[in-house]
N, C-alpha and C. Protein backbone atom coordinates (compact mmCIF):
# COMPACT_ATOMS: atom_id res chain seq x y z
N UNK A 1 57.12 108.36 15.37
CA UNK A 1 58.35 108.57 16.12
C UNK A 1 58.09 109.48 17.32
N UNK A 2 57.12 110.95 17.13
CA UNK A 2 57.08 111.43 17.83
C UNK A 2 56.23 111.14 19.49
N UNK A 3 55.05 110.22 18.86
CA UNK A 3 54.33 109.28 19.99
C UNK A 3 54.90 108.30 20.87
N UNK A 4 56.06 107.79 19.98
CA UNK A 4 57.13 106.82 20.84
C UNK A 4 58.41 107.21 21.52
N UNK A 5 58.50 108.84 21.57
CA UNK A 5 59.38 109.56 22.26
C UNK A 5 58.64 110.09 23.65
N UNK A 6 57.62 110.51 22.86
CA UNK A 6 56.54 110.75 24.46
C UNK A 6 55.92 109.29 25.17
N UNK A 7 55.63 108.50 25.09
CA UNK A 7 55.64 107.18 25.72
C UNK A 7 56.61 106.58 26.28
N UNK A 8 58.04 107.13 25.95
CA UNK A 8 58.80 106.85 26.22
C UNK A 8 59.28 107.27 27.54
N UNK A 9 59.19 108.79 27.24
CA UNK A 9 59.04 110.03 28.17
C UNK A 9 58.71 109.64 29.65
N UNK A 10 56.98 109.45 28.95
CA UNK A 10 56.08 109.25 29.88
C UNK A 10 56.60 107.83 31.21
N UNK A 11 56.78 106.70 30.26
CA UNK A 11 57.25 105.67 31.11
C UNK A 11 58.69 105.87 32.07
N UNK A 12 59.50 106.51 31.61
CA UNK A 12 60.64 106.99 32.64
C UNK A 12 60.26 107.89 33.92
N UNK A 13 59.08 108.42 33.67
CA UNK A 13 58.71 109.64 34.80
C UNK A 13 58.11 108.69 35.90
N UNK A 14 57.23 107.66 35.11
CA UNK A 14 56.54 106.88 35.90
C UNK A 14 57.56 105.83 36.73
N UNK A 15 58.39 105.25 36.23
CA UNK A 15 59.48 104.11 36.43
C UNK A 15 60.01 105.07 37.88
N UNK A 16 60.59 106.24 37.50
CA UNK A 16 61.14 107.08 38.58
C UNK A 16 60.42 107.39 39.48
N UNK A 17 59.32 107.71 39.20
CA UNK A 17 58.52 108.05 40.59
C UNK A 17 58.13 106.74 41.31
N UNK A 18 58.24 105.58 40.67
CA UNK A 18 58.18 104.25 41.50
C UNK A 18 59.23 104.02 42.41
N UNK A 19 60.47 104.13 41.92
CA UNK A 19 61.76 103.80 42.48
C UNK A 19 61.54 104.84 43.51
N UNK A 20 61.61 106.32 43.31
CA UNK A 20 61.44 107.72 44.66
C UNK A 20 60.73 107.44 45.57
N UNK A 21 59.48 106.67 45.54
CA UNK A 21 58.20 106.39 46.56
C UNK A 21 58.24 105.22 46.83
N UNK A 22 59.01 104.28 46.26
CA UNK A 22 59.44 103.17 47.18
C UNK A 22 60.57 103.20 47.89
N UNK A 23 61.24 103.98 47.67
CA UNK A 23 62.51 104.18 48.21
C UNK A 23 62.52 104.75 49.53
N UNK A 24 61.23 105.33 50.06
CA UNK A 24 61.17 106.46 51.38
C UNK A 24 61.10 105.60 52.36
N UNK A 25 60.22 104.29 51.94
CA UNK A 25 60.08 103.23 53.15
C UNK A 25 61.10 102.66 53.75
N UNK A 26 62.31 102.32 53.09
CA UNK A 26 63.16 100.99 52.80
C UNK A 26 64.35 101.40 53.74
N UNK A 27 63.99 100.39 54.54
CA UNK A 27 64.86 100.64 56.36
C UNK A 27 65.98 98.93 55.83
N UNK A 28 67.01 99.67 56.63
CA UNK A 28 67.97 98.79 56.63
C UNK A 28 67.68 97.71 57.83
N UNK A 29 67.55 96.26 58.30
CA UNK A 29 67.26 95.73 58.76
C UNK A 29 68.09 94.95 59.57
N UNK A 30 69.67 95.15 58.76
CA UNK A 30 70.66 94.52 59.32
C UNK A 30 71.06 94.68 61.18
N UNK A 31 70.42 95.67 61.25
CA UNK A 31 71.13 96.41 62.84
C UNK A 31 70.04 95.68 63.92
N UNK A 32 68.77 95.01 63.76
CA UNK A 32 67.72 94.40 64.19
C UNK A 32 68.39 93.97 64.96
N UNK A 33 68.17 93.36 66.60
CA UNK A 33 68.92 92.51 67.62
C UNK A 33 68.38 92.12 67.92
N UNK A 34 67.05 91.90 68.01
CA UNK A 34 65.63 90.84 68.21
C UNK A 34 64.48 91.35 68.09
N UNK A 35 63.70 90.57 67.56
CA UNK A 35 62.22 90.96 67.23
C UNK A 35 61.45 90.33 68.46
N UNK A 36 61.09 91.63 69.48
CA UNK A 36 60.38 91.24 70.36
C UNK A 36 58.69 91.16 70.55
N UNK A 37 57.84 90.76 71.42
CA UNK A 37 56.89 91.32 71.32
C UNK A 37 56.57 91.66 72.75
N UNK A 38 55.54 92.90 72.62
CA UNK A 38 55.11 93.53 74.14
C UNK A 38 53.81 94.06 74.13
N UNK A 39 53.17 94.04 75.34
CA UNK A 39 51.75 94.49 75.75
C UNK A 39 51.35 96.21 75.83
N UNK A 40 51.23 96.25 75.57
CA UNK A 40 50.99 97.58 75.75
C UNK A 40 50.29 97.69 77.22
N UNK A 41 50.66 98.78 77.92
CA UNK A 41 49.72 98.77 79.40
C UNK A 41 49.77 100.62 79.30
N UNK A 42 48.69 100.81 79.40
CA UNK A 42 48.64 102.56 79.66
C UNK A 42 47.78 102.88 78.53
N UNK A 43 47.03 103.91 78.84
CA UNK A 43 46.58 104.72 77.83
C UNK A 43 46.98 105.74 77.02
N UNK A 44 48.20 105.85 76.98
CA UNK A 44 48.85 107.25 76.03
C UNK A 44 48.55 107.29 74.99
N UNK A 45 48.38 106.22 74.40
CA UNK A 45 48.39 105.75 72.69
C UNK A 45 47.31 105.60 72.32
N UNK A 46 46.33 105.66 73.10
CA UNK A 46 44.85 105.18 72.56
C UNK A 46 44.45 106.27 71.66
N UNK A 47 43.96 105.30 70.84
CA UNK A 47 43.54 105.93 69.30
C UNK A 47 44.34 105.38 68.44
N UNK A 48 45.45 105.12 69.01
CA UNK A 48 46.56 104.81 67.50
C UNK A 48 47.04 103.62 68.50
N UNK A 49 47.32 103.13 69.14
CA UNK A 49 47.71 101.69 69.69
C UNK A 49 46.74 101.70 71.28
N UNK A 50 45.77 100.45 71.60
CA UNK A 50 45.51 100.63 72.57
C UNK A 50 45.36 99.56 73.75
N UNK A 51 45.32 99.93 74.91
CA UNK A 51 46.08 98.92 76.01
C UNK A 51 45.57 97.86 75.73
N UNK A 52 46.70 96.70 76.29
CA UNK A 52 46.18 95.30 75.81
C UNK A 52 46.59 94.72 74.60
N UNK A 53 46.96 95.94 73.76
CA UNK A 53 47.34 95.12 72.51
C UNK A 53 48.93 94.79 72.40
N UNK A 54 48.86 94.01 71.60
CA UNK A 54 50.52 93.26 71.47
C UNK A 54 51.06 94.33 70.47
N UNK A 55 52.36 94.75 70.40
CA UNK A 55 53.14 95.24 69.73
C UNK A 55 54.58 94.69 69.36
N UNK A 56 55.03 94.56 68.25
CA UNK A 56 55.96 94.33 67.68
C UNK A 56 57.30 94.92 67.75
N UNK A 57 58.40 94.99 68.74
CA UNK A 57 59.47 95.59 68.99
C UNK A 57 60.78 95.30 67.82
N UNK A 58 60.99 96.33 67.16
CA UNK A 58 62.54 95.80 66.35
C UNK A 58 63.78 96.30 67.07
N UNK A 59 64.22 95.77 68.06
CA UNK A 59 64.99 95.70 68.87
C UNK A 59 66.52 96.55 68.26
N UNK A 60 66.92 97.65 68.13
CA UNK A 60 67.86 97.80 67.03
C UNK A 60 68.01 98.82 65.78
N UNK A 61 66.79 98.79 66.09
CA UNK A 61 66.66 99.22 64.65
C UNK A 61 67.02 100.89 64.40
N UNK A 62 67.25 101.77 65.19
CA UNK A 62 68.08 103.03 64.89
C UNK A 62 69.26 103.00 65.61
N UNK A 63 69.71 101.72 65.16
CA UNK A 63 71.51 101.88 65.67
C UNK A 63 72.01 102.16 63.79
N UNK A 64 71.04 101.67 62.59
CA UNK A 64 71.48 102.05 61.69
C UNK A 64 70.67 102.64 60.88
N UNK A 65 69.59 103.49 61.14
CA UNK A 65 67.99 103.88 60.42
C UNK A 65 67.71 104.93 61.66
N UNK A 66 67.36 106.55 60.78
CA UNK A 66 67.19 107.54 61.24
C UNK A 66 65.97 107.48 61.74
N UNK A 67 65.26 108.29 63.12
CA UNK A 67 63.95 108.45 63.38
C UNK A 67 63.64 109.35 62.31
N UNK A 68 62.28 108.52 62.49
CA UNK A 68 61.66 110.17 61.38
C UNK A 68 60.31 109.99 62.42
N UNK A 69 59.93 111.50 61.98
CA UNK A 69 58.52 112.13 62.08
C UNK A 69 57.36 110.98 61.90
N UNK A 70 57.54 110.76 63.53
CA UNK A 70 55.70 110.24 63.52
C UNK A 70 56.21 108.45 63.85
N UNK A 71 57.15 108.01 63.66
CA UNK A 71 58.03 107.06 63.88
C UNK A 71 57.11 106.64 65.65
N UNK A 72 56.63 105.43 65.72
CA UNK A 72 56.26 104.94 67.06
C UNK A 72 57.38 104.32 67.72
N UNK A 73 58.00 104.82 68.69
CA UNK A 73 59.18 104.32 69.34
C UNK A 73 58.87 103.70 70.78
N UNK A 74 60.08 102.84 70.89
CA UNK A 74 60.00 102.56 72.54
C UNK A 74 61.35 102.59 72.84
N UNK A 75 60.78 103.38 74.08
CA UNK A 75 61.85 104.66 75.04
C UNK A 75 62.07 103.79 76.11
N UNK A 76 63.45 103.48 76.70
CA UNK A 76 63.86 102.87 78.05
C UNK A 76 63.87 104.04 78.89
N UNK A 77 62.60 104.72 79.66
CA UNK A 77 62.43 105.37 80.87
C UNK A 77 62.91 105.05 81.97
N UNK A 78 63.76 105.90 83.05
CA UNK A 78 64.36 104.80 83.96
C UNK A 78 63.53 104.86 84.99
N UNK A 79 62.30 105.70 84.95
CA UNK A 79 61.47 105.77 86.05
C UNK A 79 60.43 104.88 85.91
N UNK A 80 60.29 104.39 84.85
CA UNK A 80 59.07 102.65 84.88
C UNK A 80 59.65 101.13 84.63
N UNK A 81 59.54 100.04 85.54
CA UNK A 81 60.27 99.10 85.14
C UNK A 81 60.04 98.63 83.59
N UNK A 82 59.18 98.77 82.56
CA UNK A 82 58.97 98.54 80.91
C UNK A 82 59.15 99.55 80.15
N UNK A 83 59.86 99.51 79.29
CA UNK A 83 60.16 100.71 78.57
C UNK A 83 58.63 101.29 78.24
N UNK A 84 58.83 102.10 77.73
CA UNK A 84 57.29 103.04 77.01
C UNK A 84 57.21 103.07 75.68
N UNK A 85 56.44 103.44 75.26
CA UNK A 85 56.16 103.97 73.47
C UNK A 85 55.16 104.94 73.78
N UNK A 86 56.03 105.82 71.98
CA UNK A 86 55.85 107.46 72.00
C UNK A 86 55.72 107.57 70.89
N UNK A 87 55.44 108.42 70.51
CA UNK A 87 55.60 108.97 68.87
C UNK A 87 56.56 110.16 68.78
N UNK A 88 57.57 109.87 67.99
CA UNK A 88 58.81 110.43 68.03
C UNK A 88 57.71 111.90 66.79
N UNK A 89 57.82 112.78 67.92
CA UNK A 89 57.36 114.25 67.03
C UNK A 89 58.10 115.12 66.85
N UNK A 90 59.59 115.25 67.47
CA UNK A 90 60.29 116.41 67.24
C UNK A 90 61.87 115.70 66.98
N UNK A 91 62.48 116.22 65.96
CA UNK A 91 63.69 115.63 65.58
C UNK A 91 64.62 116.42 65.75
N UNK A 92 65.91 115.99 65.30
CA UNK A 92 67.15 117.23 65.89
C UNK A 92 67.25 118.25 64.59
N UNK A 93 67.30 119.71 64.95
CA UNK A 93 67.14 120.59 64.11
C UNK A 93 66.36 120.82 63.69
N UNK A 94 64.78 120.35 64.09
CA UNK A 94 63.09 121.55 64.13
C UNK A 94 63.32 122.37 65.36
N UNK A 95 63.10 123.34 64.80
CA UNK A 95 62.33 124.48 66.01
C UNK A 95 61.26 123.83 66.20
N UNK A 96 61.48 124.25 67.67
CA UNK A 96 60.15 124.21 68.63
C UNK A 96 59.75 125.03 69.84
N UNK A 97 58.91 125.31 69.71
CA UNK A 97 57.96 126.49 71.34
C UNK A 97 56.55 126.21 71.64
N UNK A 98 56.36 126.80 72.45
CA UNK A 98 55.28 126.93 72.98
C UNK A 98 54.20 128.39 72.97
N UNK A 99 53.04 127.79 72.25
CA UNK A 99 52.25 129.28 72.16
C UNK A 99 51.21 129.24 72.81
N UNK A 100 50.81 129.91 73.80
CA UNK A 100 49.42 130.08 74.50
C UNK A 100 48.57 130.40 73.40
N UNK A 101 46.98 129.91 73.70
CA UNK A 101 46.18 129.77 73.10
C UNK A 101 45.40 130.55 73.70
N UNK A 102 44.11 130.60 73.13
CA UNK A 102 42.87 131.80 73.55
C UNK A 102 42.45 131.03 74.53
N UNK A 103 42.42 129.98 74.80
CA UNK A 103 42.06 129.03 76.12
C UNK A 103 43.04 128.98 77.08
N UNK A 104 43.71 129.83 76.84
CA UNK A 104 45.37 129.62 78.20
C UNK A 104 45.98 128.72 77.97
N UNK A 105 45.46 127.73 77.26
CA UNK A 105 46.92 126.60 77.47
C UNK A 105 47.36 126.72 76.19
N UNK A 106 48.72 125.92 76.07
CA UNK A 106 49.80 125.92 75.18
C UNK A 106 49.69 125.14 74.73
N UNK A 107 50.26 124.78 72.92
CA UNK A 107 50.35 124.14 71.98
C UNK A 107 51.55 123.98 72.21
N UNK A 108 52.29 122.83 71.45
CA UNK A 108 53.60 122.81 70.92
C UNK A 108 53.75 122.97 69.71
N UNK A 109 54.70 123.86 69.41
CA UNK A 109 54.79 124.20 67.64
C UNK A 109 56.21 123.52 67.34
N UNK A 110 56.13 123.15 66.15
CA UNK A 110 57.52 122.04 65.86
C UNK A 110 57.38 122.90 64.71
N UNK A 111 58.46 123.28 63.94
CA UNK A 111 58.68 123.91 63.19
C UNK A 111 57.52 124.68 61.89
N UNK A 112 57.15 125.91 62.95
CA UNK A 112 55.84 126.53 63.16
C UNK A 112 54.59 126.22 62.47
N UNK A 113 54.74 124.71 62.87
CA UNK A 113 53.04 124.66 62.95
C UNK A 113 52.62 123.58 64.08
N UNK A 114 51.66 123.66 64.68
CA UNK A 114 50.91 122.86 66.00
C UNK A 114 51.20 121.14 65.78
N UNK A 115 51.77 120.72 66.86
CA UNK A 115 52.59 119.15 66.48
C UNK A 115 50.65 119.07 66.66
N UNK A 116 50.06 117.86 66.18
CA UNK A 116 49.02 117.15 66.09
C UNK A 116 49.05 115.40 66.40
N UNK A 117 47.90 114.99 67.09
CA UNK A 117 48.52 113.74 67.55
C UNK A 117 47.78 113.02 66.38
N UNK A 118 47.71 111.41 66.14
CA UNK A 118 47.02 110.71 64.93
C UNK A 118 45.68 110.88 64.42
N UNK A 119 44.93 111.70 65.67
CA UNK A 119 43.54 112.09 65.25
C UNK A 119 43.45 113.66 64.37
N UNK A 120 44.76 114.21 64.72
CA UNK A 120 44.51 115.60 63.98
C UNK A 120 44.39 116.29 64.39
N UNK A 121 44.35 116.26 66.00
CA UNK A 121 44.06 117.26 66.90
C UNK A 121 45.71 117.89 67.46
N UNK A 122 45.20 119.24 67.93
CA UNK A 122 46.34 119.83 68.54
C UNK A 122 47.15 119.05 70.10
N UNK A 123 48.07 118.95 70.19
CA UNK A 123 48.38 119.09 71.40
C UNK A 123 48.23 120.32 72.63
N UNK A 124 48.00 120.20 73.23
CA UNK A 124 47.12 121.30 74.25
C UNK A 124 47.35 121.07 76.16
N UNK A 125 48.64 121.44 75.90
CA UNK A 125 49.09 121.89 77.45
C UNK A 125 48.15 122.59 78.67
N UNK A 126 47.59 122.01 79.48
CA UNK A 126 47.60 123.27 80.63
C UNK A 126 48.12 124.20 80.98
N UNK A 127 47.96 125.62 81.99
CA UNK A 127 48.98 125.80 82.72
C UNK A 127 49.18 124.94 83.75
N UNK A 128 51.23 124.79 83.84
CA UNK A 128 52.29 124.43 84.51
C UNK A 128 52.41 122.55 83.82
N UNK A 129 51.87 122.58 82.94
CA UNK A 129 52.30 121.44 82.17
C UNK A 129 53.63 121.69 81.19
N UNK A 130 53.60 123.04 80.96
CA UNK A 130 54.21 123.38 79.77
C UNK A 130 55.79 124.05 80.57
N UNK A 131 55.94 123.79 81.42
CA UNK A 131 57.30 124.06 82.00
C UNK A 131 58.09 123.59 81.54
N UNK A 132 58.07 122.07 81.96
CA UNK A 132 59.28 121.53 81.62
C UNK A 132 59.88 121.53 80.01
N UNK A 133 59.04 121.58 79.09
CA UNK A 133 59.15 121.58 77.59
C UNK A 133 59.85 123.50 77.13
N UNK A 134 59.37 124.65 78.15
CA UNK A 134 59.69 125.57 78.24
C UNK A 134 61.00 126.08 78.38
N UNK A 135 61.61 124.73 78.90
CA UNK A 135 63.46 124.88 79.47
C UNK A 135 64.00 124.36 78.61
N UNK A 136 63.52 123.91 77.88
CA UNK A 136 64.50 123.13 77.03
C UNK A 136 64.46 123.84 75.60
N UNK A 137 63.28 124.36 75.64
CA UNK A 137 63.32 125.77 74.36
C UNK A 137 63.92 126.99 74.23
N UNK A 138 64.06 127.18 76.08
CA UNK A 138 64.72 128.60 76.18
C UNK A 138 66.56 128.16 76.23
N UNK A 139 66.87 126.73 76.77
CA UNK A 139 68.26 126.44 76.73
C UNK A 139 69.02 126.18 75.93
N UNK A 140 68.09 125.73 74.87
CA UNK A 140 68.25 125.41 73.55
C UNK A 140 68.11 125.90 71.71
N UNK A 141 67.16 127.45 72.23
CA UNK A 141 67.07 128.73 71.44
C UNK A 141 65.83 128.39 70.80
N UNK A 142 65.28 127.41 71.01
CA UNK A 142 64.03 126.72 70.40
C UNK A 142 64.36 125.78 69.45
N UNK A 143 65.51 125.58 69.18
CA UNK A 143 66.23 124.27 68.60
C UNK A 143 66.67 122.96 69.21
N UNK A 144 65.78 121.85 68.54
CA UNK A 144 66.42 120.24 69.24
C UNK A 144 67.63 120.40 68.66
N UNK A 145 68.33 120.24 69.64
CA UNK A 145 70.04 119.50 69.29
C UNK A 145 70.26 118.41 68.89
N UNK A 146 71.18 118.17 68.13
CA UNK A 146 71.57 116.49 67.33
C UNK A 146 71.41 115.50 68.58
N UNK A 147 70.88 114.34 68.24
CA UNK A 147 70.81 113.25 68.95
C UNK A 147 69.73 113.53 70.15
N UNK A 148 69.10 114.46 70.18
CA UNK A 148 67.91 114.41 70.90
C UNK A 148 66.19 114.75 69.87
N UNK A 149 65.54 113.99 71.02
CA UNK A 149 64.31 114.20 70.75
C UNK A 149 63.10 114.75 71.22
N UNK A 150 61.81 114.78 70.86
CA UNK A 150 60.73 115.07 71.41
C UNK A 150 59.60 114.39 71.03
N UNK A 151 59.67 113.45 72.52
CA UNK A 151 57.96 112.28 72.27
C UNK A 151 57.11 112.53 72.58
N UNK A 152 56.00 111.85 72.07
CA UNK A 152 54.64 112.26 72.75
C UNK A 152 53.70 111.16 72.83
N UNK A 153 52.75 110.94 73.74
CA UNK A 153 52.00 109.61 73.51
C UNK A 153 50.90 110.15 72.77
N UNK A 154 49.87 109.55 72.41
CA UNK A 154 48.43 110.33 71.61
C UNK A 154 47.52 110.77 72.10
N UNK A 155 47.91 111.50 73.21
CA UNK A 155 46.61 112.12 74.21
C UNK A 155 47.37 113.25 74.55
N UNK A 156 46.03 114.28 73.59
CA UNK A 156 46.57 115.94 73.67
C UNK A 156 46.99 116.66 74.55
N UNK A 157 46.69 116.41 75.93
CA UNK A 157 46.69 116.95 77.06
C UNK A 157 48.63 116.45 77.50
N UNK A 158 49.20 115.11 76.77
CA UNK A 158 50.13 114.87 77.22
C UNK A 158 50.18 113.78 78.12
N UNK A 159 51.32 113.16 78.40
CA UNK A 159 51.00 111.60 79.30
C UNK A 159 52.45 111.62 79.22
N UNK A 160 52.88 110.74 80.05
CA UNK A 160 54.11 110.28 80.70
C UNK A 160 55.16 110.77 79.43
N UNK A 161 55.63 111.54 78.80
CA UNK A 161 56.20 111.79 77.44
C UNK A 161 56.94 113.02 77.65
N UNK A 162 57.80 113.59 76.92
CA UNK A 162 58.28 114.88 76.63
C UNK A 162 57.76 116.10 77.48
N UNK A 163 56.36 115.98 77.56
CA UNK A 163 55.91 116.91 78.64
C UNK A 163 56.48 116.63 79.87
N UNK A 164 56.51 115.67 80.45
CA UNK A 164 57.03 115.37 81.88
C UNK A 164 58.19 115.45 81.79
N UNK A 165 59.27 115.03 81.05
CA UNK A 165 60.54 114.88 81.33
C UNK A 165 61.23 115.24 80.43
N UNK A 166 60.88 116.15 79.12
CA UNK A 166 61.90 116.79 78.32
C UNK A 166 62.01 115.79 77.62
N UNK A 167 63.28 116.62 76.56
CA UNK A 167 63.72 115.31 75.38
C UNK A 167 64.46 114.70 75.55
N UNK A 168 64.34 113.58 75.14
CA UNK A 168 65.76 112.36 74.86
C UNK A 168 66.59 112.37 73.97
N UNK A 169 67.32 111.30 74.89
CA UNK A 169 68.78 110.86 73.57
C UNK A 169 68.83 109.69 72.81
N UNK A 170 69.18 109.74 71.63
CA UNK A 170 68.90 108.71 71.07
C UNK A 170 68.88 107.54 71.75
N UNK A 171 70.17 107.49 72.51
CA UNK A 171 70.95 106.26 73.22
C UNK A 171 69.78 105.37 74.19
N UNK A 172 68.72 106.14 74.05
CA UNK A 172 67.22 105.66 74.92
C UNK A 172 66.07 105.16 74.50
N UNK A 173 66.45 104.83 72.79
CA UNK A 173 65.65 104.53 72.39
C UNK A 173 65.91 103.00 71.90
N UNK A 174 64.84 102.07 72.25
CA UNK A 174 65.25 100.76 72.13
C UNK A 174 64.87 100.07 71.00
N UNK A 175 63.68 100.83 70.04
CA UNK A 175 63.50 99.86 68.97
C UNK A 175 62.11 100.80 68.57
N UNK A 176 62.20 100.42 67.23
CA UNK A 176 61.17 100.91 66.26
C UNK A 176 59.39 99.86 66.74
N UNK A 177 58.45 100.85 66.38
CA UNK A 177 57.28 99.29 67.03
C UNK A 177 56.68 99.56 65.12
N UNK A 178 56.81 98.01 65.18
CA UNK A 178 56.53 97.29 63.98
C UNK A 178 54.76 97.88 63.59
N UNK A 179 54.59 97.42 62.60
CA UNK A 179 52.64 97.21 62.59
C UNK A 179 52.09 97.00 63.16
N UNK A 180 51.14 97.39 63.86
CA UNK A 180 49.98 97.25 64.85
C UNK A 180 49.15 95.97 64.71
N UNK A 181 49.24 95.64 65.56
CA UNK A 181 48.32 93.90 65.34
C UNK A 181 47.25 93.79 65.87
């Protein structure tokens, strides 16, 4: 009796932790408005998506599904005629700043620890790169506000992303990018 109470045990812990860890993935799909596909052109992403390759657009898909951390997005920039893709690194309600380093340039810290791009490496500002990301920490107390963000492409130094132009609003974001092909 007592072996078939602990087996029993045992199989509910397991059953549950199946349902909890499948459950983290599971995006609502209904809000989708077309499954596009697009080229990638630029180097921001190299390492983790790189030019030339096709990417998978879900057109939609955070009109009903939250960004999360690390989430590859594409951003309607109004300063390039093709939208972009970023890696959504800062969400609403992380702190974030900027800390000079023993090399002079600045890290970005997202809720104090060094945002890192897919290789593991720090992000690593110059000086006067780190301005514009500087105003929006001091206007903002070092807190993203609801419905904004902070992107980044995968090159430490920074690329057409959050460094250049601060954070966005949701309302700019056009679609989740599917699996890498």
């Amino acid at each position: 009796m007592k072996k078939f109470f602990i087996f029993g045990v045992i199989a509910v812990v397991i059953i549950g932790a199946i349902f909890y860890f499948s459950g983290q993935n599971n995006f609502d799909l209904s809000c989708v408005t077309e499954e596009a596909e697009q080229i990638v052109r630029g180097q921001s992403l190299s390492g983790l998506i790189e030019e030339g390759q096709t990417i998978k657009m879900l057109k939609g898909f955070y009109n009903c599904n939250p960004v999360r951390r690390g989430d590859v997005i594409v951003y309607g920039y109004s300063g390039q005629p093709e939208p972009i893709i970023k890696i959504a690194q800062g969400l609403p309600g992380d702190s974030f700043s900027l800390a000079k380093n023993h090399r002079g340039n600045y890290n970005i810290v997202i809720n104090g620890q060094a945002a890192k791009n897919s290789a593991g490496q720090s992000y690593e500002l110059p000086e006067g790169r780190q301005q514009m990301l500087a105003l929006y920490s001091n206007d903002y107390q070092g807190v993203i506000p609801a419905n904004a963000y902070l992107i980044l492409g995968n090159q430490t130094e920074g690329s057409l992303d959050s460094t250049r132009f601060g954070l966005i609003g949701k309302e700019g974001i056009m679609g989740k990018v599917e699996a890498n092909r």
